[in-house]
Protein backbone atom coordinates (compact mmCIF):
# COMPACT_ATOMS: atom_id res chain seq x y z
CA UNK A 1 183.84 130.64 107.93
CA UNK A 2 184.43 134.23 107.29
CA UNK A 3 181.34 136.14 106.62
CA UNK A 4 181.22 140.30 105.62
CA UNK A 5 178.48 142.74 107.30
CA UNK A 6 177.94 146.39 106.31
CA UNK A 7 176.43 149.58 108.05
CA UNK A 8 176.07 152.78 108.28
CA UNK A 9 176.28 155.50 111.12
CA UNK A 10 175.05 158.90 110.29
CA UNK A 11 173.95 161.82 112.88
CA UNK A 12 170.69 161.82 111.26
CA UNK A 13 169.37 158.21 112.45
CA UNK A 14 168.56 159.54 116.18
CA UNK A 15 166.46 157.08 118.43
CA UNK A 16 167.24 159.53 121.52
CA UNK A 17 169.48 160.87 124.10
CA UNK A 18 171.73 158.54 126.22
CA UNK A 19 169.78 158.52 129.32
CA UNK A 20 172.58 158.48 132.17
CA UNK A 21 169.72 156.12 133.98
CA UNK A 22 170.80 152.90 131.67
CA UNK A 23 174.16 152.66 133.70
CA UNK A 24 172.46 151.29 137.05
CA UNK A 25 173.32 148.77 139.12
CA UNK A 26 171.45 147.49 141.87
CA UNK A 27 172.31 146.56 146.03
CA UNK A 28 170.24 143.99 147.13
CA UNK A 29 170.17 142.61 150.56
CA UNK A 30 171.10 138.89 148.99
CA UNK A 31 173.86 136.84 150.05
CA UNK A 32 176.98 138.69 150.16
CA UNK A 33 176.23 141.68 147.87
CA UNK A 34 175.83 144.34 151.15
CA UNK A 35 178.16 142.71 153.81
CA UNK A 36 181.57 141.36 152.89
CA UNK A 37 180.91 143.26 149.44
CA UNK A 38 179.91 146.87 149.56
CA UNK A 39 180.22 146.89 153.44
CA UNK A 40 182.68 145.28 155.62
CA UNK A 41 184.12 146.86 158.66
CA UNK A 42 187.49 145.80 160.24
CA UNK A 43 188.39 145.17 156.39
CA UNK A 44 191.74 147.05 155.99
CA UNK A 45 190.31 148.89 153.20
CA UNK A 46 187.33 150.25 154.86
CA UNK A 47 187.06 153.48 156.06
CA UNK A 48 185.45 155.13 158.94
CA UNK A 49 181.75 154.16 158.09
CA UNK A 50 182.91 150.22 157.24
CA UNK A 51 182.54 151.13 153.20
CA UNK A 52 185.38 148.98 151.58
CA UNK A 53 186.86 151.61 149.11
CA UNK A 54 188.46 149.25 146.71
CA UNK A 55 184.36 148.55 145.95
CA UNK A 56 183.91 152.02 145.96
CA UNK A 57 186.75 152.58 143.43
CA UNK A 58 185.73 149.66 141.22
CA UNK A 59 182.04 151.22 141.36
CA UNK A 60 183.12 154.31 140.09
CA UNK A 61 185.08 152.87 137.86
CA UNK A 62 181.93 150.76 136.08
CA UNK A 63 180.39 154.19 135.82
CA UNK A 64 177.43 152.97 137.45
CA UNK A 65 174.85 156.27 137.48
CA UNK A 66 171.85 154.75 139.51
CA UNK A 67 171.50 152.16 142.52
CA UNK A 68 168.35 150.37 143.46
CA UNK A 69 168.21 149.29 146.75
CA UNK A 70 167.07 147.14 149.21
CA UNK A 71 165.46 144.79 146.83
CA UNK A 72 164.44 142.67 144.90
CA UNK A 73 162.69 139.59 146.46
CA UNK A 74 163.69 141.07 149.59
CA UNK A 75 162.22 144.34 149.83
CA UNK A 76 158.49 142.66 150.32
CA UNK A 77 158.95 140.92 153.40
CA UNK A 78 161.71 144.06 154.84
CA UNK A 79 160.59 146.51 157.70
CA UNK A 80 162.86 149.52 156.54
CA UNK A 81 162.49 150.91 160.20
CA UNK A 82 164.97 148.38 161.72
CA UNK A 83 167.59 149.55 159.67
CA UNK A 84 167.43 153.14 161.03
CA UNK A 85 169.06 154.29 164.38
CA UNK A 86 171.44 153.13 166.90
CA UNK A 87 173.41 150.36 165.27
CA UNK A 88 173.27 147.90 168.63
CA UNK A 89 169.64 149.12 168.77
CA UNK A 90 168.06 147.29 165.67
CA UNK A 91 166.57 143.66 165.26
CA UNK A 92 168.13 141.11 163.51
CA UNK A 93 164.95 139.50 161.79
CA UNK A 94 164.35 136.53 159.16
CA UNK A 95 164.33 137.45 155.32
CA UNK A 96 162.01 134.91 154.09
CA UNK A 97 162.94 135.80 150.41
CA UNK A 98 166.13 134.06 151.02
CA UNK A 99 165.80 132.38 154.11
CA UNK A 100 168.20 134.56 155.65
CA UNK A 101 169.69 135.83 159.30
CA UNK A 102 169.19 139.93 158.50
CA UNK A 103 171.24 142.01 161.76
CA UNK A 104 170.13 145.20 159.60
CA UNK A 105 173.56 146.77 160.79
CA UNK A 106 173.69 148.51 157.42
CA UNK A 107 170.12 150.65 156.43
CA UNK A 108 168.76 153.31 154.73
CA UNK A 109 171.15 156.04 155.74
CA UNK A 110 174.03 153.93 155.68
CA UNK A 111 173.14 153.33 152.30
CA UNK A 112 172.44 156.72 151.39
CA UNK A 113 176.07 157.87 152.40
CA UNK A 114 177.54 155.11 150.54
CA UNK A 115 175.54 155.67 147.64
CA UNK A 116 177.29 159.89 148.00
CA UNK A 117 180.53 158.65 147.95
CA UNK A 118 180.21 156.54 144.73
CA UNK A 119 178.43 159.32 143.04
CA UNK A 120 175.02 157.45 142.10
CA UNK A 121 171.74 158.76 142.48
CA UNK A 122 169.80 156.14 144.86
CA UNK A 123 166.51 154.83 143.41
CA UNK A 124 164.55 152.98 146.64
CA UNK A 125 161.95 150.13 146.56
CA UNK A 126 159.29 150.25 148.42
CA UNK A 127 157.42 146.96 150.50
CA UNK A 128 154.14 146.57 149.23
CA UNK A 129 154.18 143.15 149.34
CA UNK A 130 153.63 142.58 153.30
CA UNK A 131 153.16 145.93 153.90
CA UNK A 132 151.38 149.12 152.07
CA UNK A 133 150.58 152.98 151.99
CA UNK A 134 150.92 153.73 155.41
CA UNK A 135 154.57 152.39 155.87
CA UNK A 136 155.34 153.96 152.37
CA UNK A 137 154.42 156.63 153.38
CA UNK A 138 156.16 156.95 156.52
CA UNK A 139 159.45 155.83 154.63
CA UNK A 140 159.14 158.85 152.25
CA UNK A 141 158.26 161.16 154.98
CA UNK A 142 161.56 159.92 156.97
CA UNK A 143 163.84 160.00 153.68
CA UNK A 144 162.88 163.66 152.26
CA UNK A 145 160.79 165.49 154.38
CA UNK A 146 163.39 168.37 155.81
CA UNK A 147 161.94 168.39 159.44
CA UNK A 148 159.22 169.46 162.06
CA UNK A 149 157.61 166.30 161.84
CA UNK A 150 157.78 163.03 163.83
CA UNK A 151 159.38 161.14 161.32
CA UNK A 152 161.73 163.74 159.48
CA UNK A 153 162.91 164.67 163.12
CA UNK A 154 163.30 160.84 163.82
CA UNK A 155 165.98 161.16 160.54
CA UNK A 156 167.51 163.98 162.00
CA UNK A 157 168.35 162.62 165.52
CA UNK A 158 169.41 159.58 164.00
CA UNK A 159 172.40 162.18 162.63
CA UNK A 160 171.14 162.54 159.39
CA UNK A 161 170.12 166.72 159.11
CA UNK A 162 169.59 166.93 155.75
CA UNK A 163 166.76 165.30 153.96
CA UNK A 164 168.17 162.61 151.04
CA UNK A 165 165.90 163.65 148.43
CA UNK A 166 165.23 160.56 146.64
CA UNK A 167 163.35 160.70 143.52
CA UNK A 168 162.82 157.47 141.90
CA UNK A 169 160.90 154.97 143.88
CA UNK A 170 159.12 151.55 142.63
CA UNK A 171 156.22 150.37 144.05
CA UNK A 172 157.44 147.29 144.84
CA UNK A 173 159.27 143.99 143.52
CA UNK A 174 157.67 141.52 140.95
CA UNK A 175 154.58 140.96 143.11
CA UNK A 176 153.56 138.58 140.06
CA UNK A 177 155.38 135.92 141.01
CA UNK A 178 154.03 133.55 143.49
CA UNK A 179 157.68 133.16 145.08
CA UNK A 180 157.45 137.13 146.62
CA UNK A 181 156.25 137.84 149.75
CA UNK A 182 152.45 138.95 149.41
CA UNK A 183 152.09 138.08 145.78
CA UNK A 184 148.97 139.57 144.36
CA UNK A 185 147.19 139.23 141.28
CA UNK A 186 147.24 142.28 138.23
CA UNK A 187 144.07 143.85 140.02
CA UNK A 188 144.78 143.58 143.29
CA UNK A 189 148.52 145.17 142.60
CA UNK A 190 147.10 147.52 140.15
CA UNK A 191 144.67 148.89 142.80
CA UNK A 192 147.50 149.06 146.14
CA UNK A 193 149.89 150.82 143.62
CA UNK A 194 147.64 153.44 142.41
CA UNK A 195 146.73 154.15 146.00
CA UNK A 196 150.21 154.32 146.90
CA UNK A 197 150.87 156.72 144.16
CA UNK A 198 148.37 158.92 144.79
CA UNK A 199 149.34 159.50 148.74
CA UNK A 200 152.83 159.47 146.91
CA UNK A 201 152.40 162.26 144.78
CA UNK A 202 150.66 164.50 147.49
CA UNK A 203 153.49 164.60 149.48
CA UNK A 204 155.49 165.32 146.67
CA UNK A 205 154.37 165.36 142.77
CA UNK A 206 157.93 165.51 141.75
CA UNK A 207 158.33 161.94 142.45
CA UNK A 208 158.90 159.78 139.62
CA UNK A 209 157.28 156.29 140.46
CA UNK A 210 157.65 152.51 139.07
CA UNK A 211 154.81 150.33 138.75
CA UNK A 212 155.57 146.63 138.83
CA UNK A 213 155.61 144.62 135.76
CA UNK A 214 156.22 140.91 134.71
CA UNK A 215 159.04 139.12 136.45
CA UNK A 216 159.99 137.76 132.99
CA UNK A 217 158.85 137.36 129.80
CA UNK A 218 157.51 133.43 130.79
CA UNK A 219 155.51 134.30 133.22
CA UNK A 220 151.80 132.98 131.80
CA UNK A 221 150.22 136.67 132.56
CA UNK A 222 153.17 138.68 130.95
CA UNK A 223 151.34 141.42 129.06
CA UNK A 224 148.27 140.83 130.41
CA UNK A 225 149.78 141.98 134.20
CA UNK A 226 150.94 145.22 132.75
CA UNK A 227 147.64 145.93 130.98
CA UNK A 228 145.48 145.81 133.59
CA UNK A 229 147.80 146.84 136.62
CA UNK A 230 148.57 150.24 134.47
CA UNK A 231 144.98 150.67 133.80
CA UNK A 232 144.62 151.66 137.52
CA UNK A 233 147.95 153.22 138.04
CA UNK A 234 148.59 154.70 134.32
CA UNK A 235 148.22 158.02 135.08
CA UNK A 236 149.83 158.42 138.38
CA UNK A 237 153.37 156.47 137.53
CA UNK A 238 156.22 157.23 134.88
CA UNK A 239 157.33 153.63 134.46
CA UNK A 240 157.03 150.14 134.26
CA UNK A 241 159.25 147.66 135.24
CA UNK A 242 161.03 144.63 133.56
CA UNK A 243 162.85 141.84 134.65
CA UNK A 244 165.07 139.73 132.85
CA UNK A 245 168.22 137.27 133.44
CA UNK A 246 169.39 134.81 130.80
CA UNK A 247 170.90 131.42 131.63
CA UNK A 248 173.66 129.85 129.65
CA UNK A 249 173.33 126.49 131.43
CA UNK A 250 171.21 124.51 129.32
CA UNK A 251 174.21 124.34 126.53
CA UNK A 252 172.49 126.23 123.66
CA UNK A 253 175.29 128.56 123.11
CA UNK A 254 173.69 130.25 119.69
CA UNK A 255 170.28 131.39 121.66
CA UNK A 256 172.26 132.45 124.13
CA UNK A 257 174.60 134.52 122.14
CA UNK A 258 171.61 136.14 120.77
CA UNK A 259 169.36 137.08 124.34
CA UNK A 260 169.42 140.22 123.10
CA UNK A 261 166.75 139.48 120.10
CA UNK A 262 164.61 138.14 123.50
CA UNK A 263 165.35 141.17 125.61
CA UNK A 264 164.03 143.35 122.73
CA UNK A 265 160.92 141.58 122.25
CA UNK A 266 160.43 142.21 125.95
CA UNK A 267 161.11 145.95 125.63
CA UNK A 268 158.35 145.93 122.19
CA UNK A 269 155.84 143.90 123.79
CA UNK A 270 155.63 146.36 127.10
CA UNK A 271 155.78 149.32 125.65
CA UNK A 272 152.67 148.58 122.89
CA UNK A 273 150.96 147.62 126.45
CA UNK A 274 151.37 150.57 128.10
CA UNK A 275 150.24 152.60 124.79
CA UNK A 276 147.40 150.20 123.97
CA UNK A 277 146.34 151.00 128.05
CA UNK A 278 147.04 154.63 127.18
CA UNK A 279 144.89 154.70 123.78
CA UNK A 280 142.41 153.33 125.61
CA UNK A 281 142.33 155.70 128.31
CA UNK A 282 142.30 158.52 126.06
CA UNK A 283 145.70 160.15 127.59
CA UNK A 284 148.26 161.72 125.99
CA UNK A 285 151.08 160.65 128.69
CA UNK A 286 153.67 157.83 127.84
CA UNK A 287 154.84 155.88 129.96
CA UNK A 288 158.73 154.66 129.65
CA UNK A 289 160.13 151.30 130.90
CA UNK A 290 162.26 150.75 134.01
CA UNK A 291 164.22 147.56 132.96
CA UNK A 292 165.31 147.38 136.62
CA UNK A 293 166.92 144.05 136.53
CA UNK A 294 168.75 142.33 133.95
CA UNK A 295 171.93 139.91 133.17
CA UNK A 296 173.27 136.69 132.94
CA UNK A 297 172.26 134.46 135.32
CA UNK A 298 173.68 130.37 135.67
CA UNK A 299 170.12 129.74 137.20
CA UNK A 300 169.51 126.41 136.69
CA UNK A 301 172.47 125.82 138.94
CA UNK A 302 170.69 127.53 141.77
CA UNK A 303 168.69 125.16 144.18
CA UNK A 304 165.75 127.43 145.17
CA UNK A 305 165.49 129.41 148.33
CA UNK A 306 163.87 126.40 150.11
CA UNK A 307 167.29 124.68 149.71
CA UNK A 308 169.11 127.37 151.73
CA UNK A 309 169.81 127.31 155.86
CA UNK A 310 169.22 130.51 157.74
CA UNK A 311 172.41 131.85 158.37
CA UNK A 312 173.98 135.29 157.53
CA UNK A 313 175.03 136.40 154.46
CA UNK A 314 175.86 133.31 152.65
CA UNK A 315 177.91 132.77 149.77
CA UNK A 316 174.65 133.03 147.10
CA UNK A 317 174.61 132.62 143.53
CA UNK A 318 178.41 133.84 143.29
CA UNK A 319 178.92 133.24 139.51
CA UNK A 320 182.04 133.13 137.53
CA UNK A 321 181.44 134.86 134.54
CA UNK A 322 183.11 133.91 131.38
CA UNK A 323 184.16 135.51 127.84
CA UNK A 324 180.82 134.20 126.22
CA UNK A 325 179.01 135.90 128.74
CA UNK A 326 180.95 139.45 128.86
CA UNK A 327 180.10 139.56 124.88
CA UNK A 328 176.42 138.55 125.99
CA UNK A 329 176.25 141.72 128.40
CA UNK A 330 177.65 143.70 126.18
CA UNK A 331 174.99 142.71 123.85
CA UNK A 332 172.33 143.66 126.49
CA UNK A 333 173.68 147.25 126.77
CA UNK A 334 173.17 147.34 122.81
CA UNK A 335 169.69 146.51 123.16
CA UNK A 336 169.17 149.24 126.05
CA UNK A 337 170.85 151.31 123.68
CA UNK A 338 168.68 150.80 120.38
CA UNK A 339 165.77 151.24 122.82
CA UNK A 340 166.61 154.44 124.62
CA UNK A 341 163.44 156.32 122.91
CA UNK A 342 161.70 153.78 125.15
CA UNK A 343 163.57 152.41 128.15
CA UNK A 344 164.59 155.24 130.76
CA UNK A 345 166.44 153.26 133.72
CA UNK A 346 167.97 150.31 134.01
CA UNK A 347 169.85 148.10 136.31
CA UNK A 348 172.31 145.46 135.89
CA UNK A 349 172.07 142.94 138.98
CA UNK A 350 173.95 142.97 140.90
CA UNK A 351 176.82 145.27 142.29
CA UNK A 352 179.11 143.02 144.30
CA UNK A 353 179.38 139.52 144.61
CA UNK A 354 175.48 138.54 143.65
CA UNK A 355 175.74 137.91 140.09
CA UNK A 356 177.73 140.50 139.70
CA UNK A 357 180.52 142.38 137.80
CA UNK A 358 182.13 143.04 140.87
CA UNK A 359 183.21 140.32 143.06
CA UNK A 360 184.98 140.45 146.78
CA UNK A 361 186.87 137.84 149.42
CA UNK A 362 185.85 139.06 153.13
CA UNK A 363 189.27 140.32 154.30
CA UNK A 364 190.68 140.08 151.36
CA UNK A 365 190.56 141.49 147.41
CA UNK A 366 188.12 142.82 145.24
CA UNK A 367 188.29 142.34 141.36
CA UNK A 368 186.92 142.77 137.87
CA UNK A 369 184.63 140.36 136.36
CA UNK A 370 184.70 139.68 132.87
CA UNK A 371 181.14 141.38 132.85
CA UNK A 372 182.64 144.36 134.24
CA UNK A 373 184.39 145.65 130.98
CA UNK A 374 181.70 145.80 128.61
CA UNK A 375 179.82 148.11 131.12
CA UNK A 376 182.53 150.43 132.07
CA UNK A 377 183.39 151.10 127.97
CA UNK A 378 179.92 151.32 127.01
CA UNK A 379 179.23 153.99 130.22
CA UNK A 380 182.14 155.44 129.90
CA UNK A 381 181.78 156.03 125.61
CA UNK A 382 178.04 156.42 124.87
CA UNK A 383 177.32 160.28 124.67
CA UNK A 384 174.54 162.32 123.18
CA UNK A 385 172.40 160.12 120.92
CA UNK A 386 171.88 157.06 120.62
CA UNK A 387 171.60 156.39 116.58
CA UNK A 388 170.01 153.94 114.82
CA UNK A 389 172.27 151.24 113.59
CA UNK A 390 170.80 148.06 111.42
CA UNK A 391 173.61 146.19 110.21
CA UNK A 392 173.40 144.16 106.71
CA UNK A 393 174.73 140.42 107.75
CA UNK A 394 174.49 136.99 107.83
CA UNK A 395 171.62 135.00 110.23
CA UNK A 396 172.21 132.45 112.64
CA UNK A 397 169.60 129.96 113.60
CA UNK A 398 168.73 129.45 117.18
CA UNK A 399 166.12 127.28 118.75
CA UNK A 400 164.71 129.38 121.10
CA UNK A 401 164.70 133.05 118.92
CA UNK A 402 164.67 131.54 114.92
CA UNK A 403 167.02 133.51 112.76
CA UNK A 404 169.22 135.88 114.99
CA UNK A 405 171.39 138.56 113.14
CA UNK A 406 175.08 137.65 113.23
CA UNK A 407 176.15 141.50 113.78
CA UNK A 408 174.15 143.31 116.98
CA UNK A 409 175.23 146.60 117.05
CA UNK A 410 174.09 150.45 118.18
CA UNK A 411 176.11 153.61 118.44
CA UNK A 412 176.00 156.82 119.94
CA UNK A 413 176.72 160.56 118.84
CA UNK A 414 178.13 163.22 120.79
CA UNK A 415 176.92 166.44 119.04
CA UNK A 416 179.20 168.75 121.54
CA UNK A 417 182.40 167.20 120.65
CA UNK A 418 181.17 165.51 117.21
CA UNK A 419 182.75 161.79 118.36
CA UNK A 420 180.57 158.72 117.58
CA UNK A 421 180.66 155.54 119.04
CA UNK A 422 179.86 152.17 117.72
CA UNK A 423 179.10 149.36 119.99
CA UNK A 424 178.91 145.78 118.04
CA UNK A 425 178.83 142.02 118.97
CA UNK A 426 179.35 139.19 116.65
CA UNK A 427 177.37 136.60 117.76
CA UNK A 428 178.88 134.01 114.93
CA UNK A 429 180.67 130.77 116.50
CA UNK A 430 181.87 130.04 113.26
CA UNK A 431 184.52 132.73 112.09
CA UNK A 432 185.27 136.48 112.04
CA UNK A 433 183.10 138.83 110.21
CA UNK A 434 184.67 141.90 107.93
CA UNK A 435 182.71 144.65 109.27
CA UNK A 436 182.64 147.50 106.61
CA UNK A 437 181.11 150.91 107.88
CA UNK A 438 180.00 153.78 105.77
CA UNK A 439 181.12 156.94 108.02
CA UNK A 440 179.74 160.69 107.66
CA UNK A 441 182.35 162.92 106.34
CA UNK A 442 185.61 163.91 107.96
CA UNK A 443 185.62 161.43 110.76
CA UNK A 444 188.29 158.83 111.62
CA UNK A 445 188.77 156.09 113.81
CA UNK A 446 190.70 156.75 117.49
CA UNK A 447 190.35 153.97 119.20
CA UNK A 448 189.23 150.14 119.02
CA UNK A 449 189.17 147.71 121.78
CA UNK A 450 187.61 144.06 121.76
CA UNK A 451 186.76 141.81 124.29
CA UNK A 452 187.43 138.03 122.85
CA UNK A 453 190.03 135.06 123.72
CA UNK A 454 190.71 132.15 122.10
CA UNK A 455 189.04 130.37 125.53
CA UNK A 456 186.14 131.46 125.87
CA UNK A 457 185.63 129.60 129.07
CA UNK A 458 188.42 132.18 130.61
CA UNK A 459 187.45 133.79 134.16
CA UNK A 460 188.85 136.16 136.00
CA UNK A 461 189.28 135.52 139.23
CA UNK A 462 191.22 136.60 143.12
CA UNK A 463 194.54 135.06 141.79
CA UNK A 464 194.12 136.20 138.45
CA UNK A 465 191.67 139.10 138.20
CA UNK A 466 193.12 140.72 134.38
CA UNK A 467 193.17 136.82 132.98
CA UNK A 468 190.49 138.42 130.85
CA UNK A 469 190.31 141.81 130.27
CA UNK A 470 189.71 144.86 126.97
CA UNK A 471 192.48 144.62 124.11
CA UNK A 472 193.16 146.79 121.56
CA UNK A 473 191.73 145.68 118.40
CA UNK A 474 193.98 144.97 115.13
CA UNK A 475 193.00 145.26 111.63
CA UNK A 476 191.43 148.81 111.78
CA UNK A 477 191.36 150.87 108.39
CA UNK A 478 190.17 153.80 106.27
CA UNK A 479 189.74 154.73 103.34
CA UNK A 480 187.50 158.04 102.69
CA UNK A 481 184.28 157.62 104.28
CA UNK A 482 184.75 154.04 104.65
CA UNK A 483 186.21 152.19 107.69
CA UNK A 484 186.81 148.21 107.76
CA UNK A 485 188.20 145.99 110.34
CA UNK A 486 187.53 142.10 111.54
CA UNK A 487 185.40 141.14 114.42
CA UNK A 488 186.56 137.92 115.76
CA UNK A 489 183.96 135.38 115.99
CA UNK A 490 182.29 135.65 119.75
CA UNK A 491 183.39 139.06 120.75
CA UNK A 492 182.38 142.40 121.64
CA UNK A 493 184.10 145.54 120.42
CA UNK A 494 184.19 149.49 120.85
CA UNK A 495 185.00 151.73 117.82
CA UNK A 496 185.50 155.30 118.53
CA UNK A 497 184.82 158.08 115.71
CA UNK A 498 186.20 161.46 115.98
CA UNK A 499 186.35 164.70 113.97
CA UNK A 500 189.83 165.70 111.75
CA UNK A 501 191.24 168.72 113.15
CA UNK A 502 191.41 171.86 110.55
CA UNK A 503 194.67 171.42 109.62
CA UNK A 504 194.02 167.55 108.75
């Protein structure tokens, strides 16, 4: 069933600049996401520090900006001192997040130089789930201090002269749930976090800090957390975190399709928090969002952590992602997008292996996920600002969100160079949509690319890593200031805008 949609993209509509922050990623210490995926010496594409480069390349690639590392679940149970120093000098120790054999052969400085040569700015969690200000403290003090101290010193005969300078820290990991290590309640988070902060910010007010939010948007306190953990830390951080993964397990392939309707409720709902806590606290400071992990996730498939052995570096949660769920990412990045006024950082997770876009055979190849491509266009294309798009189209009705709109789309303006980019899913099962867009004046289209296939089951994988993979789009026209072409039904596309030259 063929169904017609209509928008327009003008300059005008700005929601806000294209924070560089929204391309993260995120390295947890989690199965094989660190060793055998970012890091594997003896691999005959690692170089000198045991960094496999075809990672590196594919990293670069993505256009990931930002990397948050160590964790995740595993950053409140993680002693970031026996990953420092002489390599056949640290402890291997238990990760209880998941029950895990941790030989801490890569750390914070290997890390750091890894996170140089893909060209991302590191952002660093901090354990304040079994641990608190002191060791945060001390972590911060080793990391960026430049010397003449213990610790700083400590950095510097480890080989490591310079300080790293790391500016984006979060105050720990979704200390909500019960399943973290030293799970608190809102008050007693809210309390440890502000204290942190505040030792945080003498040693350096520059910092910008993350206070924990909800895990997800089912947790029973969500809202309620961040209302009362930010009234004790509202003034001392500059975001709050969100969490989100959505699992296409259960068969309902509509809600699915439309996560995005979910992920922006999220986004709504924690922002009029944090300015209902600011209101009430009579500041004029606004906090922005961290969404610091996010993607699809086959969940339900996953055991639990008390169904894994202690062993190291298992092969964890290594999805397979489809077409269905490449068009569902690149439906997430839409909803960063429309939200940019709002959200400031956030990370897909994860990198390598981990549900991830990037995936790795110990000894052997790396390749692209279908996940991958809808990333790398969208970080690669979206410039300048982001504008507001709200297309006219059909509804589809899905149990878990009510009417979804068929058409989710955002786009992006580059004021330097005057080239626009529109970003749009159809969501529709059912049949293409005739897309019809009302353009400013003297712009045409330069490039379109779609990511669809008649299977939409279609993986990518070590023996065929391009099965599915970006296409130029067909169908493209013009006339004046109006531009049509067909979106296939379950697909996500890239339109590029640019200006005629003077003697057009």
């Amino acid at each position: 069933m063929a169904t017609t949609a209509r928008l327009t993209l003008d300059p005008a509509f700005r929601i806000g600049p294209v924070e560089r922050r929204l391309f993260g990623s995120f390295v947890e210490h989690m199965g094989r996401c660190v060793y055998t995926g970012v890091f594997e010496p003896g691999h005959p594409l690692a170089d000198a520090d045991g960094f496999r480069t075809d990672v590196l390349e594919l990293t670069r690639e993505l256009g990931v900006t930002l990397v948050r590392y160590p964790g995740g679940n595993f950053v409140s149970n993680y002693r970031w001192e026996d990953g420092v120093g002489p390599v056949e000098e640290r402890p291997a120790r238990l990760d209880y997040a998941w029950r895990s054999l941790e030989d801490n052969r890569f750390g914070l400085n290997e890390f750091m130089s890894w996170a140089a040569r893909a060209g991302v700015e590191p952002m660093m969690a901090l354990n304040l789930g079994t641990r608190g200000v002191a060791e945060a403290l001390e972590l911060v003090e080793y990391a960026n201090h430049p010397g003449g101290t213990r610790l700083s010193d400590l950095r510097r005969a480890h080989g490591v002269d310079s300080p790293h300078g790391v500016r984006l820290w979060c105050l720990g990991n979704e200390l909500d749930g019960p399943w973290q290590m030293g799970h608190k309640t809102a008050g007693e988070y809210g309390r440890l976090a502000a204290e942190t902060a505040r030792a945080l910010k003498r040693f350096d007010p520059g910092l910008s800090l993350v206070a924990c939010g909800s895990s997800n948007s089912a947790m029973p306190t969500f809202g309620a957390w961040e209302a009362e953990a930010l009234e004790s830390t509202y003034e001392m951080v500059d975001y709050v975190s969100l969490h989100a993964y959505y699992d296409p397990s259960d068969g309902d392939v509509d809600s699915f399709l439309a996560s995005g309707a979910d992920m922006e409720h999220m986004i709504r709902s924690i922002a009029a928090t944090a300015d209902h806590v600011g209101a009430k606290l009579r500041s004029d400071k606004k906090i922005k969002l961290s969404f610091d992990e996010w993607n699809v996730w086959y969940q339900s498939r996953f055991q639990g952590e008390s169904s894994l052995d202690w062993t190291r570096h298992p092969r964890l949660i290594e999805d397979a992602y489809d077409v269905t769920d490449a068009v569902v990412v690149g439906s997430l990045l839409i909803t960063l997008l429309r939200n940019a006024d709002r959200v400031g950082v956030a990370c897909q997770a994860q990198l390598a292996n981990v549900i991830a876009p990037i995936r790795t055979e110990p000894g052997g190849p790396a390749w692209r996920q279908s996940i991958f491509h809808p990333f790398a266009l969208t970080a690669r294309h979206a410039r300048g600002e982001v504008l507001r798009v709200e297309p006219e189209c059909a509804t589809i009705p899905t149990a878990k969100y009510g009417e979804a709109p068929a058409i989710w789309a955002s786009a992006t303006h580059d004021a330097a160079t005057g080239e626009m980019a529109l970003f749009v899913v159809n969501r529709d099962r059912r049949g293409p949509c005739t897309l019809e867009i009302t353009l400013p004046e003297d712009l045409r289209p330069v490039e379109h690319v779609e990511l669809t296939d008649d299977d939409l089951s279609a993986v990518n994988s070590a023996d065929a890593p391009d099965r599915v993979a970006p296409r130029p789009g067909t169908g493209l026209s013009q006339e004046g200031r109006r531009a049509s072409l067909t979106l296939p039904p379950v697909s996500w596309s890239i339109v590029r805008f640019a200006p005629n030259s003077p003697q057009e």
